[in-house]
Every structure is written in structure tokens, then in C-alpha cells.
N, C-alpha and C. Protein backbone atom coordinates (compact mmCIF):
# COMPACT_ATOMS: atom_id res chain seq x y z
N UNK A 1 127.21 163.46 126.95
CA UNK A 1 128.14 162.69 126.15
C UNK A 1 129.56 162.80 126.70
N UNK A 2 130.19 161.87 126.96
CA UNK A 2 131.61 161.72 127.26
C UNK A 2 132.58 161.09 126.03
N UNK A 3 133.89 161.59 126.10
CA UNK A 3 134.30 161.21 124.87
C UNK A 3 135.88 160.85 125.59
N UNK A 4 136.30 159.11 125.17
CA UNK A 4 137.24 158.68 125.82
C UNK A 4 138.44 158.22 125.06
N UNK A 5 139.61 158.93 125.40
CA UNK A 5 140.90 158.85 124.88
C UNK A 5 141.45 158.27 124.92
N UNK A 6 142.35 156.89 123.97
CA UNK A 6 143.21 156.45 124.39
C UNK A 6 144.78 156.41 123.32
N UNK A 7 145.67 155.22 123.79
CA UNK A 7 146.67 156.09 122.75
C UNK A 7 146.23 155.49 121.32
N UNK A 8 145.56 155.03 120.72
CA UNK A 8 145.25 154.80 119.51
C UNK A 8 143.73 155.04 118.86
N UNK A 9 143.15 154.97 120.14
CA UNK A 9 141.45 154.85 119.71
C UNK A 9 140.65 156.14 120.17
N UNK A 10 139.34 156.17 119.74
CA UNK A 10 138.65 157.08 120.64
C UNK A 10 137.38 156.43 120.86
N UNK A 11 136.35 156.44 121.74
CA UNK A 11 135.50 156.04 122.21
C UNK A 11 134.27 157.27 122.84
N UNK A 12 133.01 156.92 122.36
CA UNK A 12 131.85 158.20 122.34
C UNK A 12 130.83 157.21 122.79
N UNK A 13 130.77 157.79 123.94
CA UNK A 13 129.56 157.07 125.12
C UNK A 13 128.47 158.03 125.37
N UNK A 14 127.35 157.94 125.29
CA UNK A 14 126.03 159.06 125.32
C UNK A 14 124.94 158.69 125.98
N UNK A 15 124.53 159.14 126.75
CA UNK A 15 123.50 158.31 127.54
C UNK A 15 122.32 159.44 127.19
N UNK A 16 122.51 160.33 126.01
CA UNK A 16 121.55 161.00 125.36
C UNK A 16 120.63 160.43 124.08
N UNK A 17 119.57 161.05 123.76
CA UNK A 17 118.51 161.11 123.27
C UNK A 17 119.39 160.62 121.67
N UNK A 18 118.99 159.16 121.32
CA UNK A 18 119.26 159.04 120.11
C UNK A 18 118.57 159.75 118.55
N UNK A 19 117.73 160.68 119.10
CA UNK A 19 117.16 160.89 118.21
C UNK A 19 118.09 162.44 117.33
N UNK A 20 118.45 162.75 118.27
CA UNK A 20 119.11 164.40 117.54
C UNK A 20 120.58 164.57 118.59
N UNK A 21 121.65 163.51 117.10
CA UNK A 21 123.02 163.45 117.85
C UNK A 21 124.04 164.49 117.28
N UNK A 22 124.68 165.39 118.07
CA UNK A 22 125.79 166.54 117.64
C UNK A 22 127.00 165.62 117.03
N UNK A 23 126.90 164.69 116.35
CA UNK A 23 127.76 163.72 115.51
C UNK A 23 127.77 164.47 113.68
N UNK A 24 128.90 164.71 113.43
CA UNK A 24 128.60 164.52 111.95
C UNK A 24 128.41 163.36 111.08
N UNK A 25 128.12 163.56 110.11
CA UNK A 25 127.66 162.74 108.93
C UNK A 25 128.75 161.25 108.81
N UNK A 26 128.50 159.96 108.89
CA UNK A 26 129.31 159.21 108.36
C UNK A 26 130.67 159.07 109.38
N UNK A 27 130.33 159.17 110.52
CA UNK A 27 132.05 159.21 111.16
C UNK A 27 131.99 157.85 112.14
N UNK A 28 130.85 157.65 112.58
CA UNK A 28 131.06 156.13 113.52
C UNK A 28 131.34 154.89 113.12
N UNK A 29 132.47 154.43 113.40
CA UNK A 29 132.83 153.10 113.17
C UNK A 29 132.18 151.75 113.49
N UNK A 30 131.41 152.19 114.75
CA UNK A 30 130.58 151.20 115.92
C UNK A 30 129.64 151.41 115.97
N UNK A 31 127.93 151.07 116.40
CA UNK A 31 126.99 151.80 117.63
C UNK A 31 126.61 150.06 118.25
N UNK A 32 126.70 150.59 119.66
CA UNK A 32 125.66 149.79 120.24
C UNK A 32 124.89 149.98 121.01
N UNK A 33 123.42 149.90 120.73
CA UNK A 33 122.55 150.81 121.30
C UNK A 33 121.42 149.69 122.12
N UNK A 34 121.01 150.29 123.25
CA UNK A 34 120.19 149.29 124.54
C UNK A 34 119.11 150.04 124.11
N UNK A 35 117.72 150.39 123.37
CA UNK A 35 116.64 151.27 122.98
C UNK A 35 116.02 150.83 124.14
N UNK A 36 114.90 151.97 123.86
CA UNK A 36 113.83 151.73 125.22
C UNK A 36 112.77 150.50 124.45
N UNK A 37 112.38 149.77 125.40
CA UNK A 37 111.56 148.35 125.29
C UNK A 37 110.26 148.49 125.38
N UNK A 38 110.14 149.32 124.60
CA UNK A 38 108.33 149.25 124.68
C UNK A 38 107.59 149.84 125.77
N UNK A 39 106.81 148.65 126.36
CA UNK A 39 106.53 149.39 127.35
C UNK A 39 106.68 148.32 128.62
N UNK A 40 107.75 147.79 128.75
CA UNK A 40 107.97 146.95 129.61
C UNK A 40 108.31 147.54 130.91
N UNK A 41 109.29 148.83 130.28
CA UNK A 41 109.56 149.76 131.56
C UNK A 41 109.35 151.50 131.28
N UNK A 42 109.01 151.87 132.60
CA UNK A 42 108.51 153.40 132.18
C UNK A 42 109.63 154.18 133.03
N UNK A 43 110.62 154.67 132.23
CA UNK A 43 111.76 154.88 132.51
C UNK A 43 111.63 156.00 133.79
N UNK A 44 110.91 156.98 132.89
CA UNK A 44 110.56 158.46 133.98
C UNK A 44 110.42 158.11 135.37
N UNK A 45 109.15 156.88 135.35
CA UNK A 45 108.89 156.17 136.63
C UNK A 45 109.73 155.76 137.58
N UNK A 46 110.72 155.05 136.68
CA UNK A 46 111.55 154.28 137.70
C UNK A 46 113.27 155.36 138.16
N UNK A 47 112.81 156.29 137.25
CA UNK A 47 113.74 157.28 137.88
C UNK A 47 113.66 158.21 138.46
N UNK A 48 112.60 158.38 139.16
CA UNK A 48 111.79 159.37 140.01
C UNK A 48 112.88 159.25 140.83
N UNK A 49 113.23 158.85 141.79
CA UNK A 49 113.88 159.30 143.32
C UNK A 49 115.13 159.31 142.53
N UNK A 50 116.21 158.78 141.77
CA UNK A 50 117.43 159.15 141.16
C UNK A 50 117.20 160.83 140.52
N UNK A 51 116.46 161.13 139.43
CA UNK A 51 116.00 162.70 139.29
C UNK A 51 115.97 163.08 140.30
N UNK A 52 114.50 163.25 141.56
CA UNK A 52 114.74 164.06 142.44
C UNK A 52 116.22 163.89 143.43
N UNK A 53 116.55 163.12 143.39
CA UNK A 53 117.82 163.22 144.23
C UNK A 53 118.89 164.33 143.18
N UNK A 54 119.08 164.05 142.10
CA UNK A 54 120.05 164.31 141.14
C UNK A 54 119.53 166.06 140.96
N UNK A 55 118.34 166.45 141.09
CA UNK A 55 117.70 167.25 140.62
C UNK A 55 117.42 168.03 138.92
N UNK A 56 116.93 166.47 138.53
CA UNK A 56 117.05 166.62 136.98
C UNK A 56 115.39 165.77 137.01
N UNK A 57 115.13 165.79 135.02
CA UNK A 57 113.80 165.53 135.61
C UNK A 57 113.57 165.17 133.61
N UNK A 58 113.15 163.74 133.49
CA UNK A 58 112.83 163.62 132.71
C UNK A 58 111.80 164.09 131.39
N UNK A 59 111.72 164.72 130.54
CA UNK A 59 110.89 165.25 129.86
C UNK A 59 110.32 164.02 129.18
N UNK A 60 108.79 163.88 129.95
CA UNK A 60 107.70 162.78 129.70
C UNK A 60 107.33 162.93 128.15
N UNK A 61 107.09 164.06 127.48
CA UNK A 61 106.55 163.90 126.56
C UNK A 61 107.60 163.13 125.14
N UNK A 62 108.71 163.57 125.11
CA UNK A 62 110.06 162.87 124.84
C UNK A 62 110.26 161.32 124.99
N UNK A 63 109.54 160.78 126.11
CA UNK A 63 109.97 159.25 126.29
C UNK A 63 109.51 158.48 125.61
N UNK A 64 110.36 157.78 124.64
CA UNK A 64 110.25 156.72 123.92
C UNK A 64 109.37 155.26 124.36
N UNK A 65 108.26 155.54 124.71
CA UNK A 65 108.11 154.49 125.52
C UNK A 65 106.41 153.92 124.60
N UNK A 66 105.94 153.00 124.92
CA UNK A 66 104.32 152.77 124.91
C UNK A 66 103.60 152.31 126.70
N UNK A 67 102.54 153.37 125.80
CA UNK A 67 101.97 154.12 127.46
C UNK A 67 100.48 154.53 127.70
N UNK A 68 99.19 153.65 127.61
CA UNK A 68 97.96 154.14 127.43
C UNK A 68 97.50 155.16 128.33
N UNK A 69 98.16 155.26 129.08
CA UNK A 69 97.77 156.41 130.41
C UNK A 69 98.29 158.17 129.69
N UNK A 70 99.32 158.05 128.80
CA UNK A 70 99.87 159.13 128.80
C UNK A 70 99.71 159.54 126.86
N UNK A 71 99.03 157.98 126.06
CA UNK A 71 98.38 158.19 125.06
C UNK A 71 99.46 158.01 124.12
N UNK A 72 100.26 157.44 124.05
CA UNK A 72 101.58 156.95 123.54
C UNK A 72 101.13 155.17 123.11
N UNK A 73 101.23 155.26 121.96
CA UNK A 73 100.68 153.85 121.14
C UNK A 73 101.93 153.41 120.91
N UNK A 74 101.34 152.15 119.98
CA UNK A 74 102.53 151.62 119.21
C UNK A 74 103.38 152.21 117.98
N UNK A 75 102.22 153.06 117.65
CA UNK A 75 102.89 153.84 117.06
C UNK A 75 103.50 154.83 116.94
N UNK A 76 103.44 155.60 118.10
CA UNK A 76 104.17 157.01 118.70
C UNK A 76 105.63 156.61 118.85
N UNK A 77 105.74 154.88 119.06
CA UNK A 77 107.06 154.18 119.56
C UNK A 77 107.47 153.83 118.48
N UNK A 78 106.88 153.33 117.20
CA UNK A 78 107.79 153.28 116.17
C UNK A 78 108.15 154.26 115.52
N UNK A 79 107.58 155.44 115.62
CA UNK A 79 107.80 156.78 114.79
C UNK A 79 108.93 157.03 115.78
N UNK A 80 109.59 156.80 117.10
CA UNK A 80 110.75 157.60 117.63
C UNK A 80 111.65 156.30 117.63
N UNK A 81 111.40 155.03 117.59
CA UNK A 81 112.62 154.45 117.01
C UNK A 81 113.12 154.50 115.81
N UNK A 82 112.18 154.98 115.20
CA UNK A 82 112.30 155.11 113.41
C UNK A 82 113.46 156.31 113.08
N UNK A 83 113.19 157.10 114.41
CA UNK A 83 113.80 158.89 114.09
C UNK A 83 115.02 158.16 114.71
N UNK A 84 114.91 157.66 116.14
CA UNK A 84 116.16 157.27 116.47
C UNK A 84 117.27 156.56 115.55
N UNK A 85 116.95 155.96 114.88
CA UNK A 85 117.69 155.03 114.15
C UNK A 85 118.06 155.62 112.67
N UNK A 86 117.16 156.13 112.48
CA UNK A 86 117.51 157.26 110.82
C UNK A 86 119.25 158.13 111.66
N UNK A 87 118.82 158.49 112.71
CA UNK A 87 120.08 159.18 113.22
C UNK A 87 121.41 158.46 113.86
N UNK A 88 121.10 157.50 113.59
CA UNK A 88 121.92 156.49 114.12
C UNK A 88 122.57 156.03 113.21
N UNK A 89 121.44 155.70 111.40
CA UNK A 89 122.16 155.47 110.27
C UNK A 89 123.13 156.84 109.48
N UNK A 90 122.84 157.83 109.80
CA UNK A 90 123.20 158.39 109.32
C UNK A 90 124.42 159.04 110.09
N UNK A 91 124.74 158.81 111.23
CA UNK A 91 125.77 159.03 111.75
C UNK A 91 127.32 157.56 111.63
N UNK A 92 126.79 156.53 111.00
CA UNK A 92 127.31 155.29 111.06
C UNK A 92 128.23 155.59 109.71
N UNK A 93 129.32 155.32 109.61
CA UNK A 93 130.40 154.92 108.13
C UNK A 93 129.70 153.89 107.81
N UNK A 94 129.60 154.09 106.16
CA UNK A 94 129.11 152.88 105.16
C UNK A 94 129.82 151.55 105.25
N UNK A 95 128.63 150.16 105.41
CA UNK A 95 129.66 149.25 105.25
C UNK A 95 130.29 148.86 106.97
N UNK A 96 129.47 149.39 108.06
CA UNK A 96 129.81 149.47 109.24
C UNK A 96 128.48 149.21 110.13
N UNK A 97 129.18 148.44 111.35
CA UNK A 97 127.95 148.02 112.02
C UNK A 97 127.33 148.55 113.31
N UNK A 98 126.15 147.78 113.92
CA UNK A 98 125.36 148.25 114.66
C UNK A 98 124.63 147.31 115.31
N UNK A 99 125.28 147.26 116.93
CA UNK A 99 123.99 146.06 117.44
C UNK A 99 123.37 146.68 118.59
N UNK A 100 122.20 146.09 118.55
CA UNK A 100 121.13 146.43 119.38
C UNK A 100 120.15 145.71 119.94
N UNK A 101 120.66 145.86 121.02
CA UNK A 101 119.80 144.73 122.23
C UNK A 101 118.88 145.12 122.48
N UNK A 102 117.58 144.09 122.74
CA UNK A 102 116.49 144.10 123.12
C UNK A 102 115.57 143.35 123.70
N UNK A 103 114.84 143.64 124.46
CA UNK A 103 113.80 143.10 125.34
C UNK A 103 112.23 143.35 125.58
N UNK A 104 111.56 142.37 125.08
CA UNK A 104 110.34 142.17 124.77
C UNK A 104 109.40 141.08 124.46
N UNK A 105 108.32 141.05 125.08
CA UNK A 105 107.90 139.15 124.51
C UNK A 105 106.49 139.68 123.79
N UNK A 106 105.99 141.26 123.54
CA UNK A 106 105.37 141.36 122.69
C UNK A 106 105.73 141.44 120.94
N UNK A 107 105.22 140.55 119.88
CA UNK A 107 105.83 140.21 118.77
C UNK A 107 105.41 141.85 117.92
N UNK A 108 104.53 142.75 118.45
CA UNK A 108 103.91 143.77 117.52
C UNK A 108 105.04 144.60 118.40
N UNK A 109 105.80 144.51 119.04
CA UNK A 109 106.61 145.61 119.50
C UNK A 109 108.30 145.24 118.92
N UNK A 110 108.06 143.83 118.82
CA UNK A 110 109.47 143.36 118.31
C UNK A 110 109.90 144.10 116.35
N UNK A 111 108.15 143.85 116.13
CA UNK A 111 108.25 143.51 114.30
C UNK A 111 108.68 145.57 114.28
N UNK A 112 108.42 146.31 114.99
CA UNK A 112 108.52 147.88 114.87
C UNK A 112 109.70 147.92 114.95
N UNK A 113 110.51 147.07 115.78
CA UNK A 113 112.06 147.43 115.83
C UNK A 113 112.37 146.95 114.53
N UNK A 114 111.92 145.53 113.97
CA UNK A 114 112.58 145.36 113.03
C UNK A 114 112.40 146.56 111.39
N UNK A 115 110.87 146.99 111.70
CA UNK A 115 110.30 147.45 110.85
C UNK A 115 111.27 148.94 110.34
N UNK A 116 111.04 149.37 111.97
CA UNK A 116 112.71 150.68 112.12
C UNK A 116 113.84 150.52 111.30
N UNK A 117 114.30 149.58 111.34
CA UNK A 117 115.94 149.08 111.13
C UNK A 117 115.50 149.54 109.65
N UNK A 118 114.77 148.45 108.72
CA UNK A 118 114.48 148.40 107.28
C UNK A 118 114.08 149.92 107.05
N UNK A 119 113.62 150.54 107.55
CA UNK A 119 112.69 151.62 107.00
C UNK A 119 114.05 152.62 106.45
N UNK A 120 114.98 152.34 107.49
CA UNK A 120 116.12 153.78 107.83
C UNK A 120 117.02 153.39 106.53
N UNK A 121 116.84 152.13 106.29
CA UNK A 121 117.99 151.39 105.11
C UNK A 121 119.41 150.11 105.70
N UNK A 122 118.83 150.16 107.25
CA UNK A 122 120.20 148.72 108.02
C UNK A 122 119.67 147.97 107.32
N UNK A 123 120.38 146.96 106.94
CA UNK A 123 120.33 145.63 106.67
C UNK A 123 120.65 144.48 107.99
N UNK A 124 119.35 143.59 108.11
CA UNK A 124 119.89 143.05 109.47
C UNK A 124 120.79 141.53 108.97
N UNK A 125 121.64 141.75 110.01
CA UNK A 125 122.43 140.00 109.34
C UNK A 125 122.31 139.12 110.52
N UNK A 126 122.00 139.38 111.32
CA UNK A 126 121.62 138.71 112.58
C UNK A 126 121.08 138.50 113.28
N UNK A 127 120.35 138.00 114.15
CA UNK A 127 119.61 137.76 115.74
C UNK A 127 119.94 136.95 116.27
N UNK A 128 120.11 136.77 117.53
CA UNK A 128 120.52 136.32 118.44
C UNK A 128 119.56 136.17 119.98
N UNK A 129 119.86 135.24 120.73
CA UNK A 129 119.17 135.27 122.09
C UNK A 129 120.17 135.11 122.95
N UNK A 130 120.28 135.84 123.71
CA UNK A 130 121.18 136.36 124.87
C UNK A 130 120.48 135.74 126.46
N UNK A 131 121.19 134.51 127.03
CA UNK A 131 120.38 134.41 128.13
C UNK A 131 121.57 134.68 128.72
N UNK A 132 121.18 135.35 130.03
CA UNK A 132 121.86 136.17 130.86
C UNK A 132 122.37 135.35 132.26
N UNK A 133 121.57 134.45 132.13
CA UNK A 133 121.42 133.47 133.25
C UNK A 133 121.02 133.97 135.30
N UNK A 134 120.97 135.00 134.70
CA UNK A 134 120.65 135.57 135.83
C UNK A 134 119.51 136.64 135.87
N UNK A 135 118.59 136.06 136.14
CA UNK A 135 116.83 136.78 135.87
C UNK A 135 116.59 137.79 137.53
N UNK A 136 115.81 138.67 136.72
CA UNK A 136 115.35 140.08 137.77
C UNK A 136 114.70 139.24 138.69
N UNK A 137 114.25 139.39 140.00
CA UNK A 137 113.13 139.25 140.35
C UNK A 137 111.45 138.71 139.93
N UNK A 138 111.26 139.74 138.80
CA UNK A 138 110.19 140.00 138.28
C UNK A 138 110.47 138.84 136.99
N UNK A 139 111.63 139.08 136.94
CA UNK A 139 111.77 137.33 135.73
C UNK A 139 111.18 136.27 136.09
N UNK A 140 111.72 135.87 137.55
CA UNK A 140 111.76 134.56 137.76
C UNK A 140 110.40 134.73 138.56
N UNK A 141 109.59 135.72 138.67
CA UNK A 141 108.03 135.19 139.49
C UNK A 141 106.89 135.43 138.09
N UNK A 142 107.31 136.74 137.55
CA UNK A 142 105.64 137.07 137.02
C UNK A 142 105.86 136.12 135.46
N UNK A 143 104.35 135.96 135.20
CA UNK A 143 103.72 134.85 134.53
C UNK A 143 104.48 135.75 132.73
N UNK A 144 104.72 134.99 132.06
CA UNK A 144 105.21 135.90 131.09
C UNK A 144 106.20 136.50 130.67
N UNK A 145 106.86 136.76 131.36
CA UNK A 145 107.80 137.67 131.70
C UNK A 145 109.08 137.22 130.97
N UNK A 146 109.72 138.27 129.98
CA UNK A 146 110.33 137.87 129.33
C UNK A 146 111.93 137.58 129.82
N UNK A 147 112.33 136.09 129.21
CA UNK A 147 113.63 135.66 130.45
C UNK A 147 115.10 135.84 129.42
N UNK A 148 114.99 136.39 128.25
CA UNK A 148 116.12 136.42 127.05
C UNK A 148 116.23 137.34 126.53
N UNK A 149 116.85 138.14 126.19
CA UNK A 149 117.16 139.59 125.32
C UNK A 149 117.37 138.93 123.93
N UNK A 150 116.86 139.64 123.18
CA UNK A 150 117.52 139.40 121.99
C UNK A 150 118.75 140.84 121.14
N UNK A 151 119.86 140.07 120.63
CA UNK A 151 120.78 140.73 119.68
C UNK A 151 120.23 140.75 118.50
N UNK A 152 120.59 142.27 117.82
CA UNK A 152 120.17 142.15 116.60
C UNK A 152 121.70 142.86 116.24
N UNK A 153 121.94 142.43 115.01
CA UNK A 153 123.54 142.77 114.63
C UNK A 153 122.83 142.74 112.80
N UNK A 154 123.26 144.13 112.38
CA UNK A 154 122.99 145.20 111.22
C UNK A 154 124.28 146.16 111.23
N UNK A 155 124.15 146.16 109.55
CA UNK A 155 124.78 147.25 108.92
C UNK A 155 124.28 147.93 107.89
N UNK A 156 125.15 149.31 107.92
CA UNK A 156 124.84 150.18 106.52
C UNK A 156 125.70 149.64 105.60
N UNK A 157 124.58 149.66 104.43
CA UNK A 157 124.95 148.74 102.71
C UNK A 157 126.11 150.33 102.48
N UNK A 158 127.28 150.60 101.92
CA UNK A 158 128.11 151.03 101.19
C UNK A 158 127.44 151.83 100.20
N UNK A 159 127.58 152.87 99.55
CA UNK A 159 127.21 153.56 98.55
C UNK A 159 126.94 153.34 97.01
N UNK A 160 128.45 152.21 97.10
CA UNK A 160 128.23 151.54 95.67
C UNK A 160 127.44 150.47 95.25
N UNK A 161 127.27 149.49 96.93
CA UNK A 161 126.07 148.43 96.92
C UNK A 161 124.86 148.56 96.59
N UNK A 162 124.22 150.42 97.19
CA UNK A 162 123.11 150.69 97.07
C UNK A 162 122.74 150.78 95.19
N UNK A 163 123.81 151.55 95.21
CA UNK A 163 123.44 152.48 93.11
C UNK A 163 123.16 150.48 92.24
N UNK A 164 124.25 150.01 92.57
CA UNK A 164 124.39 148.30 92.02
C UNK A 164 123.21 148.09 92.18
N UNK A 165 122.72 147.57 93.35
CA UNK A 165 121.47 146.93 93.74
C UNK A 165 120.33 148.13 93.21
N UNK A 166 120.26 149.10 93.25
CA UNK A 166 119.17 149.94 92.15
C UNK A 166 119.20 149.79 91.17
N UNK A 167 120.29 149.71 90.25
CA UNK A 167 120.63 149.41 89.01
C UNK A 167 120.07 147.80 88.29
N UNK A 168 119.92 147.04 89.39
CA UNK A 168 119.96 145.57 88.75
C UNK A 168 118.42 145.04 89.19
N UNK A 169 117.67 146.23 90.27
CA UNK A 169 116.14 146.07 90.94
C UNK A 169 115.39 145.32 90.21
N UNK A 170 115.06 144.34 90.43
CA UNK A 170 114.18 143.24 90.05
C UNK A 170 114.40 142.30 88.97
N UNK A 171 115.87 141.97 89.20
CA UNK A 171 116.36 140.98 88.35
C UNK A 171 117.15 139.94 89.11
N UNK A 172 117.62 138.67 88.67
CA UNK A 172 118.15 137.62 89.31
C UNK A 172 119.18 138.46 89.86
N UNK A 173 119.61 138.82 89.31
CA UNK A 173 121.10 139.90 88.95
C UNK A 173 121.38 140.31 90.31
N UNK A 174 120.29 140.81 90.95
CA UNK A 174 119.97 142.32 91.83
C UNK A 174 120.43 140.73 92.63
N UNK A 175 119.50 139.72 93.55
CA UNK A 175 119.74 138.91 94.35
C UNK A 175 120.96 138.18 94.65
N UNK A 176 121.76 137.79 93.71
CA UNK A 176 122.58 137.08 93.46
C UNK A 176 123.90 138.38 94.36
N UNK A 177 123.60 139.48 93.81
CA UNK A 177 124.82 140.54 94.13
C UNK A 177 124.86 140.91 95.67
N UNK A 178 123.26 140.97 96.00
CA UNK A 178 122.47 141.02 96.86
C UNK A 178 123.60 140.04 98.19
N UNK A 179 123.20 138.81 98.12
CA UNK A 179 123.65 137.90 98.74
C UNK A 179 125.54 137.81 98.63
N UNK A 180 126.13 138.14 97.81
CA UNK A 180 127.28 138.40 97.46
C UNK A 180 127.77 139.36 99.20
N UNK A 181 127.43 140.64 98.51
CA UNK A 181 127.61 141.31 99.48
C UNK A 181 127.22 141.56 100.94
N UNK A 182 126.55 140.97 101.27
CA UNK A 182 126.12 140.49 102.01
C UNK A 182 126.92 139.23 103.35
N UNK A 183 127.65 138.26 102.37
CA UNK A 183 128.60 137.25 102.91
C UNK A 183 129.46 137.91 102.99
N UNK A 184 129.82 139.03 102.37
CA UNK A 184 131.06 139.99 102.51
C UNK A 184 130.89 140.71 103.96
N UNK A 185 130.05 140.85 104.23
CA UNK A 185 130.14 141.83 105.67
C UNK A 185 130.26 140.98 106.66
């Protein structure tokens, strides 16, 4: 983690493990997070000669990834985006956002991200398709191959939104406030 100074702001860049962040409770203003994509890419793999050069070395069992060789399902991948993102909400100020790009053209790997987000308590207000206009290699030949990222742009509901919206649970009431706050963010 690097942490960058300037004369008004501060800025916290981590190219660590979202799952268990030395952040306290409620202090991030921002996140924007690139998650690992399923199993489109096998990170460890493709960082073999950067590790051995670097002499560092990915811990396989740790990688967020889906992986039938190494016995990593779809669900091993939503249980660590799920952790990732519980830590992500809970490091976020109420009422504050979070986007997160992604890449994937399987829909059972997409619905886990979304499934993540809801589970932790984000509310999503957005999606988006991001064409980049400039495709990998592997974009522009193999059959499939996904050519658009998608944005997803979410926030944490406020403290008082949550107790309200419990308070009014399963009444017009609850929707109406629902949607209120909602146009507010």
C-alpha cells in the first residue's frame, strides 16, 4: 500500500488483497476497484516470470480466481468477492461511492458480482459499458471473447436510510422513500 500526499487531499493506492484491509472503519471517501474476472485470467500464471524475476511468488491458494484444475468453482469466487467487498463496504463512509470494473461474457460469473455487491448491503445505481476501442490481441481473434468492460457504480445507503427503510419494510412507504433516496445520491 502506498499512501499519496498532496496539499489538500490524500490518496490510498493498494495493489493488496481486498479481502483483509489495515483501513479503519468508515474512513474512505472513494474505492475503485479492477476485481479478478473470473476465470478469464489466471493471474499467478501470467505472473510467473514478473515473480520469478521480482522474487516474490503468488499464494495460489488465495487467488480469487475460477479454476477446475486447482478445484476453485464458482463458488469459491463468490465467497472471496463476497469477503472482498464486505471489506470494502465496511471500510467505505456512509452515503459514499464505489466503482468497479469488470470483465466477463460469462452471465453466471457476472450475476456473483452482482450477487456480492447486494449481499454486503451496496446499492447498485449503475452499469455501464466501457468500450475501450482498443482490443488485446486475443479480443480481436478468439471466437467469444469479450470486447467491453462493464462499470458498475454503487453506494453505501447512510445509517438513517437503513433504520427508515427497516422501519417502513413492506409498505408503499418503504419504496417511495426507497426511490427518494436514491435520486439523492
Amino acid at each position: 500500500p502506498k499512501q499519496v500526499n498532496t496539499r489538500h487531499n490524500q490518496a490510498f493506492v493498494s495493489t493488496s488483497s481486498a479481502s483483509n484491509l489495515k483501513i479503519p472503519n468508515n474512513t474512505i471517501d472513494y474505492i475503485f476497484i479492477d476485481p479478478p474476472f473470473g476465470q478469464n485470467l489466471i493471474y499467478s500464471e501470467l505472473n510467473f516470470l514478473w515473480e520469478a524475476w521480482l522474487n516474490v511468488k503468488t499464494d495460489v491458494k488465495e487467488e480469487s480466481i475460477i479454476d477446475d484444475y486447482r478445484n476453485k468453482s464458482i463458488n469459491t469466487y463468490q465467497n472471496a468477492m463476497t469477503n472482498g467487498f464486505q471489506e470494502l463496504y465496511r471500510v467505505l463512509k456512509p452515503s459514499q461511492w464505489i466503482t468497479i470494473e469488470f470483465h466477463n461474457s460469462q452471465n453466471s460469473v457476472w450475476m456473483t458480482i452482482q450477487e456480492a455487491l447486494q449481499a454486503v448491503g451496496f446499492v447498485v445505481a449503475d452499469v455501464r459499458v466501457i468500450d475501450k476501442k482498443q482490443g488485446s490481441h486475443k479480443q480481436n481473434v478468439a471466437v467469444g471473447a469479450v470486447k467491453k468492460d462493464l462499470v458498475i457504480s454503487a453506494y453505501k445507503p447512510n445509517n438513517d436510510f437503513q433504520k427508515q427503510f427497516e422501519l417502513l419494510a413492506g409498505t408503499e412507504e418503504a419504496c417511495w422513500e426507497f426511490i427518494r433516496t436514491h435520486l439523492q445520491q
